[in-house]
PDB file of N, CA and C in Angstrom:
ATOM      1  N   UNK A   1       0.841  -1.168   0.000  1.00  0.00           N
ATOM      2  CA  UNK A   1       0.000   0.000   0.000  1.00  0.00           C
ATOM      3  C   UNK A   1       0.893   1.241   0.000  1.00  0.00           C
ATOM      4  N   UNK A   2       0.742   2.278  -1.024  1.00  0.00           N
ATOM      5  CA  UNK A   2       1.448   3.157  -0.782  1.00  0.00           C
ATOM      6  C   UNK A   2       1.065   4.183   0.095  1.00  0.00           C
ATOM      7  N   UNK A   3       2.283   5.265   0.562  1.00  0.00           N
ATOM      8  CA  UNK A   3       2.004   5.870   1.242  1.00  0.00           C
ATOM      9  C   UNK A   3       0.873   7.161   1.322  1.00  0.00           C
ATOM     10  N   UNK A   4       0.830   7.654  -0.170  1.00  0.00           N
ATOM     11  CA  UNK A   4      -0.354   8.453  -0.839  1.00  0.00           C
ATOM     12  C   UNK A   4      -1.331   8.013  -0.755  1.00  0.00           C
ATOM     13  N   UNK A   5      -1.577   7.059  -0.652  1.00  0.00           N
ATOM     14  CA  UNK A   5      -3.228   6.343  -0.350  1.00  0.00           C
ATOM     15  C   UNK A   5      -3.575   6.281   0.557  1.00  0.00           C
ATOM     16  N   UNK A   6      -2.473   5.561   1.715  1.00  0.00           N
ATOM     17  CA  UNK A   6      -2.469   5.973   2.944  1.00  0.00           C
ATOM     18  C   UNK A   6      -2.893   7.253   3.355  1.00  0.00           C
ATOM     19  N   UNK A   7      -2.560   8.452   3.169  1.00  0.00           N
ATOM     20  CA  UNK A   7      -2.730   9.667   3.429  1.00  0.00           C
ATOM     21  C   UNK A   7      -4.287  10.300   3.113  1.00  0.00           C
ATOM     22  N   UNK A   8      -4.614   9.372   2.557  1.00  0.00           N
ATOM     23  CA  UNK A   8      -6.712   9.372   1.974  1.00  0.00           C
ATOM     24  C   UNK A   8      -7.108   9.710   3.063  1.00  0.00           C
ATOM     25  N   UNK A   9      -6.868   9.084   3.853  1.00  0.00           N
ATOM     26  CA  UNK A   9      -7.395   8.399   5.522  1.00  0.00           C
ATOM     27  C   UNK A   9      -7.411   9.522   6.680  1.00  0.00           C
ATOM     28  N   UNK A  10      -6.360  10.278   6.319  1.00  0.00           N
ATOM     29  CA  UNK A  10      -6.124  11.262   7.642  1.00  0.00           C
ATOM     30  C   UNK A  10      -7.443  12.220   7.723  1.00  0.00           C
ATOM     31  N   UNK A  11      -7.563  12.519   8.686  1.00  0.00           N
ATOM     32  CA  UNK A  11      -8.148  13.766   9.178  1.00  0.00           C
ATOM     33  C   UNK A  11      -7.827  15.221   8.296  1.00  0.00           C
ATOM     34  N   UNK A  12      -6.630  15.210   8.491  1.00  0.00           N
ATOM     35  CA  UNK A  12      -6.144  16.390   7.520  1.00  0.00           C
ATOM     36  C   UNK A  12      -5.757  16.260   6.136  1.00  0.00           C
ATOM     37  N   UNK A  13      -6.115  15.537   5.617  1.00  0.00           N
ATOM     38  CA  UNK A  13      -5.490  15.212   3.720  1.00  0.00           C
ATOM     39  C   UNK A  13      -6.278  16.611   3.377  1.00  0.00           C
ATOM     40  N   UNK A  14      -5.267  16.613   2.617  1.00  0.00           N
ATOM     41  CA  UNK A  14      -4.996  17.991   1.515  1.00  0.00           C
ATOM     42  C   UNK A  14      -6.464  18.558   0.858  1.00  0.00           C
ATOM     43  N   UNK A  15      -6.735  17.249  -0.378  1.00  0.00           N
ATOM     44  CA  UNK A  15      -7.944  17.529  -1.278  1.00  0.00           C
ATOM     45  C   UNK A  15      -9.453  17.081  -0.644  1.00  0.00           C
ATOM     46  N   UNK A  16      -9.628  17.205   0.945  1.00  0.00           N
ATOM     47  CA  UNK A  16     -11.033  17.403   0.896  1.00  0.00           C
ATOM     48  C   UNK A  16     -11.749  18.168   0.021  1.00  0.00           C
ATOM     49  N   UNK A  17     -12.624  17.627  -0.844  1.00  0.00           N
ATOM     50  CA  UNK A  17     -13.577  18.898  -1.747  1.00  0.00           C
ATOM     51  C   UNK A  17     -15.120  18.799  -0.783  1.00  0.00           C
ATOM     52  N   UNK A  18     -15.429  18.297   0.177  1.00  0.00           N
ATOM     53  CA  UNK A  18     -16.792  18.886   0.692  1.00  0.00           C
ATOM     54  C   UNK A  18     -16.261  17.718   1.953  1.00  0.00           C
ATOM     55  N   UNK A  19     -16.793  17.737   2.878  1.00  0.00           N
ATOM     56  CA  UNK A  19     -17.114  17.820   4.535  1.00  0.00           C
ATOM     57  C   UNK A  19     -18.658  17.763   4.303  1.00  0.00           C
ATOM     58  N   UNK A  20     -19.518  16.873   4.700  1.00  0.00           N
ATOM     59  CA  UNK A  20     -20.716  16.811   4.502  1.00  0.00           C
ATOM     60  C   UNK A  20     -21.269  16.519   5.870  1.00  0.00           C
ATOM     61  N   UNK A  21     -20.681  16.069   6.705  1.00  0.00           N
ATOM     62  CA  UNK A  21     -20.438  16.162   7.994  1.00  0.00           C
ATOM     63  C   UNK A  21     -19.787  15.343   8.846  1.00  0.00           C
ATOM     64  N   UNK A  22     -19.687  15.110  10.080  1.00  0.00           N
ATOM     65  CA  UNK A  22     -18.648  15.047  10.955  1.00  0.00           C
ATOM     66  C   UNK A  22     -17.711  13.188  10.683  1.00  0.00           C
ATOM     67  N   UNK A  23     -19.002  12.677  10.140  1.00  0.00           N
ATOM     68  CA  UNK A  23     -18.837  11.255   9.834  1.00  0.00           C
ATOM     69  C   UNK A  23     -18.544  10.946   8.324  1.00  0.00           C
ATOM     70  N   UNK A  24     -19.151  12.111   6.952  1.00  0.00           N
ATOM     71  CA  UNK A  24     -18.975  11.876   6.332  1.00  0.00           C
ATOM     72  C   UNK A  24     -18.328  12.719   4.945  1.00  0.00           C
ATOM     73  N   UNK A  25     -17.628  12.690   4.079  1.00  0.00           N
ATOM     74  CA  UNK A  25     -17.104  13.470   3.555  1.00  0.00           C
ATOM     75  C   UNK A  25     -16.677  12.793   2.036  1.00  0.00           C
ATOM     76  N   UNK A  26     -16.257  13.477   1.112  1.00  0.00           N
ATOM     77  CA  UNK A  26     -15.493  13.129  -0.483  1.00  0.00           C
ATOM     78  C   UNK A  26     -14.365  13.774  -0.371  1.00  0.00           C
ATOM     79  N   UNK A  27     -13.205  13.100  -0.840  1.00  0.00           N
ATOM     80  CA  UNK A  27     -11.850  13.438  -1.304  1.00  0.00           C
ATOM     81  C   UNK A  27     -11.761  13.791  -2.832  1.00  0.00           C
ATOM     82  N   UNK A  28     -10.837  13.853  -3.127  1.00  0.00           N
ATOM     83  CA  UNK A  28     -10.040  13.530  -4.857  1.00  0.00           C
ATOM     84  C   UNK A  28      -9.000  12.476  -4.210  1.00  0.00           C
ATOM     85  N   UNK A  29      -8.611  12.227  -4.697  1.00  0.00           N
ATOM     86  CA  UNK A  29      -7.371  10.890  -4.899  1.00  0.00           C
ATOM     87  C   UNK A  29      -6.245  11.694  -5.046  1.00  0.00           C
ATOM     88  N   UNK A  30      -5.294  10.720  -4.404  1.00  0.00           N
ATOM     89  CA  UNK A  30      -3.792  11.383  -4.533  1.00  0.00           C
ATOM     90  C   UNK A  30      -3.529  11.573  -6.095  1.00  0.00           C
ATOM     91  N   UNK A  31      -3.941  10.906  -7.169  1.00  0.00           N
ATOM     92  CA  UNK A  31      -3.340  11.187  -8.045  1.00  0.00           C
ATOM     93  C   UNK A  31      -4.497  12.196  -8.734  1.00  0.00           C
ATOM     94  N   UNK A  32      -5.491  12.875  -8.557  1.00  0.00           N
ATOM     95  CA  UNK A  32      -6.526  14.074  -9.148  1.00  0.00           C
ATOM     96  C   UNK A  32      -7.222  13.480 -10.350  1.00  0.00           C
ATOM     97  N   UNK A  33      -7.618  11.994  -9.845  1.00  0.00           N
ATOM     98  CA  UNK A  33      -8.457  11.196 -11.055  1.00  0.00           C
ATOM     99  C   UNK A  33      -9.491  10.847 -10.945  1.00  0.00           C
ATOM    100  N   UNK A  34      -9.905  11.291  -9.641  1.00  0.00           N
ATOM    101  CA  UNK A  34     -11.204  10.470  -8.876  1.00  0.00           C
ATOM    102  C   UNK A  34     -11.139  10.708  -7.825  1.00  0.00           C
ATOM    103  N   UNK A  35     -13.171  11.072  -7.478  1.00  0.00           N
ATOM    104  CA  UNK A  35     -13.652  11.040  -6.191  1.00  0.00           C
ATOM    105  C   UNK A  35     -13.729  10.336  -5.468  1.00  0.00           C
ATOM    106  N   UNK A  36     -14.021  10.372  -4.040  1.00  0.00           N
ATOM    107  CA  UNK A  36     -13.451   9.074  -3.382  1.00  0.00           C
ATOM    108  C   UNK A  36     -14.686   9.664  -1.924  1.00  0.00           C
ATOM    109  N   UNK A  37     -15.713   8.485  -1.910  1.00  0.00           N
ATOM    110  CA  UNK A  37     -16.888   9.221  -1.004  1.00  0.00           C
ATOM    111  C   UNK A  37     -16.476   8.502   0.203  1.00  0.00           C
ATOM    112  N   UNK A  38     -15.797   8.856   2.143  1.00  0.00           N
ATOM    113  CA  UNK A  38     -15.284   8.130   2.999  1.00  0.00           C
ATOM    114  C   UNK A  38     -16.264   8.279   3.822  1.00  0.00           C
ATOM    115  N   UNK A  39     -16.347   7.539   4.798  1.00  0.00           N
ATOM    116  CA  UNK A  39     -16.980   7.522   6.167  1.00  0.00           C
ATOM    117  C   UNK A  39     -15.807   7.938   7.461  1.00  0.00           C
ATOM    118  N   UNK A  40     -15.773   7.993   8.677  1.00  0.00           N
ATOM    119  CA  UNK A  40     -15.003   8.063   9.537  1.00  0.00           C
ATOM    120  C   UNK A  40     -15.462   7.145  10.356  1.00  0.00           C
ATOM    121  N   UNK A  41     -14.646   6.407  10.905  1.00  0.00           N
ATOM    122  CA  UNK A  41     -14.512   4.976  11.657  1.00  0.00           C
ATOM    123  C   UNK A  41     -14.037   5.288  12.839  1.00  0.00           C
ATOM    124  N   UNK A  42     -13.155   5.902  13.353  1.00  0.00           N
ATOM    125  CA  UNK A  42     -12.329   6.092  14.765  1.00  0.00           C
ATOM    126  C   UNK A  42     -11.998   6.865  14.495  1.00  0.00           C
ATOM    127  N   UNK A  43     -11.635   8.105  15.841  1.00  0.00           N
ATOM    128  CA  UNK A  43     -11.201   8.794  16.208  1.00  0.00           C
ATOM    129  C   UNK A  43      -9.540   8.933  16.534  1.00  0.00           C
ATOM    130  N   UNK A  44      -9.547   7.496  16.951  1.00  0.00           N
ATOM    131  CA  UNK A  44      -8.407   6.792  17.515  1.00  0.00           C
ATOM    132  C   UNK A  44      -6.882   6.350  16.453  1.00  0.00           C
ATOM    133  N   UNK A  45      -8.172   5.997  15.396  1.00  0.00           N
ATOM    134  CA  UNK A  45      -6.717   5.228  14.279  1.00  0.00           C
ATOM    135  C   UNK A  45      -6.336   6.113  13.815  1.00  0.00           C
ATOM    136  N   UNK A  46      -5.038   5.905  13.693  1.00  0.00           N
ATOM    137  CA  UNK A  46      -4.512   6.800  12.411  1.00  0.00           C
ATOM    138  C   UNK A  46      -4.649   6.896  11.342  1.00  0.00           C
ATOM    139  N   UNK A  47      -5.594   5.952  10.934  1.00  0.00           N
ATOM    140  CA  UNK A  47      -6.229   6.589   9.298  1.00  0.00           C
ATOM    141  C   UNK A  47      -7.894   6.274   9.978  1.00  0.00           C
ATOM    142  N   UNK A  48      -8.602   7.660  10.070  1.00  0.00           N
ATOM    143  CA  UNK A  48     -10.028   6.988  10.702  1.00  0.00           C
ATOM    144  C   UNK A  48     -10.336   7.341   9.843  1.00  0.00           C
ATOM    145  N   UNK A  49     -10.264   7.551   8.180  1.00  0.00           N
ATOM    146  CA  UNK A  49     -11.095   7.353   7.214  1.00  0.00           C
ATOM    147  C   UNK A  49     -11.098   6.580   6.200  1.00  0.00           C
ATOM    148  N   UNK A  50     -12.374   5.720   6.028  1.00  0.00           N
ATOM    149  CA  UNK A  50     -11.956   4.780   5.532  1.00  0.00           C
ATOM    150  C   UNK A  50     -12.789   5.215   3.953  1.00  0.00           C
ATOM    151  N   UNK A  51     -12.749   4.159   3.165  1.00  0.00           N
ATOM    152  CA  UNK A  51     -12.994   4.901   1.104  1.00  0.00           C
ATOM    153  C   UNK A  51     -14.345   3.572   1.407  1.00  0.00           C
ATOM    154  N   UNK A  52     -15.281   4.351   0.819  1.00  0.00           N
ATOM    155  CA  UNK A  52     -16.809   3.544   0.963  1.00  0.00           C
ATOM    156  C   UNK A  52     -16.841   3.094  -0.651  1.00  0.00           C
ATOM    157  N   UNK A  53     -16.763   4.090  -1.451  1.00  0.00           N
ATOM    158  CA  UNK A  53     -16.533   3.832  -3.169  1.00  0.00           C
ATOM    159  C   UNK A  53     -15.896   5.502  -3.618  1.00  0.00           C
ATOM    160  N   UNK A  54     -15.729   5.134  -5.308  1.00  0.00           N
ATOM    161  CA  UNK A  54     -15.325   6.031  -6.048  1.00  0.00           C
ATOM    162  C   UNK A  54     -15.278   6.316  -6.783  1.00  0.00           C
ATOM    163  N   UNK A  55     -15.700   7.269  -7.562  1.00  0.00           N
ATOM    164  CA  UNK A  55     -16.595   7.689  -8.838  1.00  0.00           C
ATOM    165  C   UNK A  55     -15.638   8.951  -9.566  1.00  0.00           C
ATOM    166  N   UNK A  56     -15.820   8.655 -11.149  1.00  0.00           N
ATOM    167  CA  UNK A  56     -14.719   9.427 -11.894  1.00  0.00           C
ATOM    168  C   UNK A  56     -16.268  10.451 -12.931  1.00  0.00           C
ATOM    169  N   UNK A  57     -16.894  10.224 -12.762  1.00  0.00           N
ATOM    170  CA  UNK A  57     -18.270  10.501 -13.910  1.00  0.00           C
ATOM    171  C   UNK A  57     -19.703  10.881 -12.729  1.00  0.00           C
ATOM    172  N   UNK A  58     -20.393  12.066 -13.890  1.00  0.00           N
ATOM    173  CA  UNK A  58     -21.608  12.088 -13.700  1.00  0.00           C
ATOM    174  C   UNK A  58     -22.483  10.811 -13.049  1.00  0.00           C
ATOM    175  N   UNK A  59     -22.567   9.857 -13.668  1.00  0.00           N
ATOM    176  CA  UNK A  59     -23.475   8.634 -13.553  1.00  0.00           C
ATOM    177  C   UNK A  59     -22.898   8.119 -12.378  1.00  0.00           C
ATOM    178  N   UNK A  60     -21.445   8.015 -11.863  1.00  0.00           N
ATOM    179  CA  UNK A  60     -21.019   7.250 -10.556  1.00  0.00           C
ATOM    180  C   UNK A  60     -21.563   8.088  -9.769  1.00  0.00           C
ATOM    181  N   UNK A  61     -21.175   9.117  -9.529  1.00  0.00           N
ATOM    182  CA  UNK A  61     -22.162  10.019  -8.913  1.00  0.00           C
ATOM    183  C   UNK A  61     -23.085   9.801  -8.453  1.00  0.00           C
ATOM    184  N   UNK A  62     -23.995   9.379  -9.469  1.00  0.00           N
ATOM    185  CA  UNK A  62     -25.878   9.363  -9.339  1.00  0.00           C
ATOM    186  C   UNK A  62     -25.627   8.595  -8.735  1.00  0.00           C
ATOM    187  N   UNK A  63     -25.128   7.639  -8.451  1.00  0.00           N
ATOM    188  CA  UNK A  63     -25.098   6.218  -8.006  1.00  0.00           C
ATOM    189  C   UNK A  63     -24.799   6.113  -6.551  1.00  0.00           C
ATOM    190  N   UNK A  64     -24.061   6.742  -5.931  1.00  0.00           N
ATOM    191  CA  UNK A  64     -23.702   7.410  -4.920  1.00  0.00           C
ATOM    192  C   UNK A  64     -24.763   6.726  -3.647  1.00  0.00           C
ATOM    193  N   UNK A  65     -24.538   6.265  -2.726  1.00  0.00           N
ATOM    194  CA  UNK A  65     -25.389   6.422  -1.320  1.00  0.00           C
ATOM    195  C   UNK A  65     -25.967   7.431  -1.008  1.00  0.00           C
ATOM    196  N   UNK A  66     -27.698   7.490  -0.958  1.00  0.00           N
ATOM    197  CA  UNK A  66     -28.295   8.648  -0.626  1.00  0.00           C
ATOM    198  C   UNK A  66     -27.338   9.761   0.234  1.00  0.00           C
ATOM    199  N   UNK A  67     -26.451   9.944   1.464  1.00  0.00           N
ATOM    200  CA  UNK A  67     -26.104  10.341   2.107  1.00  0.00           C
ATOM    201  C   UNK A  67     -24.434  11.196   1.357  1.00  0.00           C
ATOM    202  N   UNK A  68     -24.112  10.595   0.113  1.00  0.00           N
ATOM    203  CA  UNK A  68     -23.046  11.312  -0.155  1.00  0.00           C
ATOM    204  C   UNK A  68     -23.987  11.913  -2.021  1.00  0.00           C
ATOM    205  N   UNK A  69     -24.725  11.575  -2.071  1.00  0.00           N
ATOM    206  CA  UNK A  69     -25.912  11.727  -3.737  1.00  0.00           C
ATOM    207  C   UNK A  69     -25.521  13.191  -4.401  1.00  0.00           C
ATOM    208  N   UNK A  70     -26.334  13.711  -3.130  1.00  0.00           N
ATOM    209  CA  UNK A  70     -26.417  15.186  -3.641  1.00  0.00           C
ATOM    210  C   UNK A  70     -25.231  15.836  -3.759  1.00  0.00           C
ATOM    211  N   UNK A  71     -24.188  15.878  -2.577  1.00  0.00           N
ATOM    212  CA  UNK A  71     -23.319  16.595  -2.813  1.00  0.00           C
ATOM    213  C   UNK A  71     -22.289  15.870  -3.455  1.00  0.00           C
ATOM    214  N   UNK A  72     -22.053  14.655  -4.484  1.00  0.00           N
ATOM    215  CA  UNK A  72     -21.409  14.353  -5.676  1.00  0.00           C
ATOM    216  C   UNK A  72     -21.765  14.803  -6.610  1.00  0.00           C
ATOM    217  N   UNK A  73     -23.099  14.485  -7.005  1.00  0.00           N
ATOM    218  CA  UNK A  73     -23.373  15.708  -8.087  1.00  0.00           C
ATOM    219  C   UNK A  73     -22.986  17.061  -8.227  1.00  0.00           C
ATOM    220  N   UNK A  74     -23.107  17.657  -7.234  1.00  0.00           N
ATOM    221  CA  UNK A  74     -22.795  19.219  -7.203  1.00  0.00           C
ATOM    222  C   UNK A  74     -21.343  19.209  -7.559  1.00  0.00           C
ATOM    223  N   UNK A  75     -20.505  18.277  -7.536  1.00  0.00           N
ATOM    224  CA  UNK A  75     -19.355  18.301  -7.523  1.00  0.00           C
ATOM    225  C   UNK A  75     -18.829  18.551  -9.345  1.00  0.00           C
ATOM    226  N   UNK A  76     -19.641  17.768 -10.007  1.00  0.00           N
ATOM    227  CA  UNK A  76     -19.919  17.715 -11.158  1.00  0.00           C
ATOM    228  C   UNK A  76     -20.559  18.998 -11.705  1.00  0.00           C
ATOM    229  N   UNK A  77     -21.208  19.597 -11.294  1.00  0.00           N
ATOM    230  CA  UNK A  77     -22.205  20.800 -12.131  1.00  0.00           C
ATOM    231  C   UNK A  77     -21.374  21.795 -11.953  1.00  0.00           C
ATOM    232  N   UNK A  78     -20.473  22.216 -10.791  1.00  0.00           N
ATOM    233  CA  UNK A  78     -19.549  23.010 -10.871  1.00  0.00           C
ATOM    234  C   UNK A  78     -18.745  22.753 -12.114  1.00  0.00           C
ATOM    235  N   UNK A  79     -17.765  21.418 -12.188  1.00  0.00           N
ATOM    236  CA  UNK A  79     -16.415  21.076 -13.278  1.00  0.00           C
ATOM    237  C   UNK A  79     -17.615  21.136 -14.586  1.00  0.00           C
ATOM    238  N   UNK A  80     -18.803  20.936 -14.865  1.00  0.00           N
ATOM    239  CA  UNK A  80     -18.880  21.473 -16.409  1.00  0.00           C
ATOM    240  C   UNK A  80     -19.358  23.020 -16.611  1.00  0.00           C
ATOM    241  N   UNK A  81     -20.232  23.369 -15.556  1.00  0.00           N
ATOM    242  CA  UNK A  81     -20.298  24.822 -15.744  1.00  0.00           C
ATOM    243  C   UNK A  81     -19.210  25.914 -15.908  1.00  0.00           C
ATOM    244  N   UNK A  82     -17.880  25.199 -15.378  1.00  0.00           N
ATOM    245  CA  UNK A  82     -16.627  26.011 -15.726  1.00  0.00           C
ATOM    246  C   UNK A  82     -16.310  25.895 -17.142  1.00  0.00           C
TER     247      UNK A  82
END
């Protein structure tokens, strides 16, 4: 496992793009190819976030667990409206 992937997990990684709340949140990936929708597991571990799934497209998106849905999409309507 490398160490960049590892670093998904922390509390503090770099590319949070939304905080949806305290348990749940989306990254980008160390390498800026893909979303990555996590849960938080412990407080305790050193990686208390763990990767639930991960979506590169509109449609993964949709697909999404009610609880991360909406704000994947939005993630999307921003990158084409630019």
């Amino acid at each position: 496992m490398s160490i960049e992937f590892m670093k998904e997990g922390l509390d503090h990684y770099h590319s949070v793009v939304k905080q949806i709340d305290d348990e749940h949140r989306i990254v980008r990936c160390s390498d800026n190819i893909q979303f990555i929708s996590q849960h938080r597991v412990d407080g305790k571990s050193k990686y208390p976030w763990r990767s639930e799934s991960f979506y590169t497209t509109v449609l993964g998106a949709a697909r999404q667990q009610d609880v991360y849905r909406k704000d994947a999409l939005s993630l999307f309507s921003v990158e084409l409206a630019a």
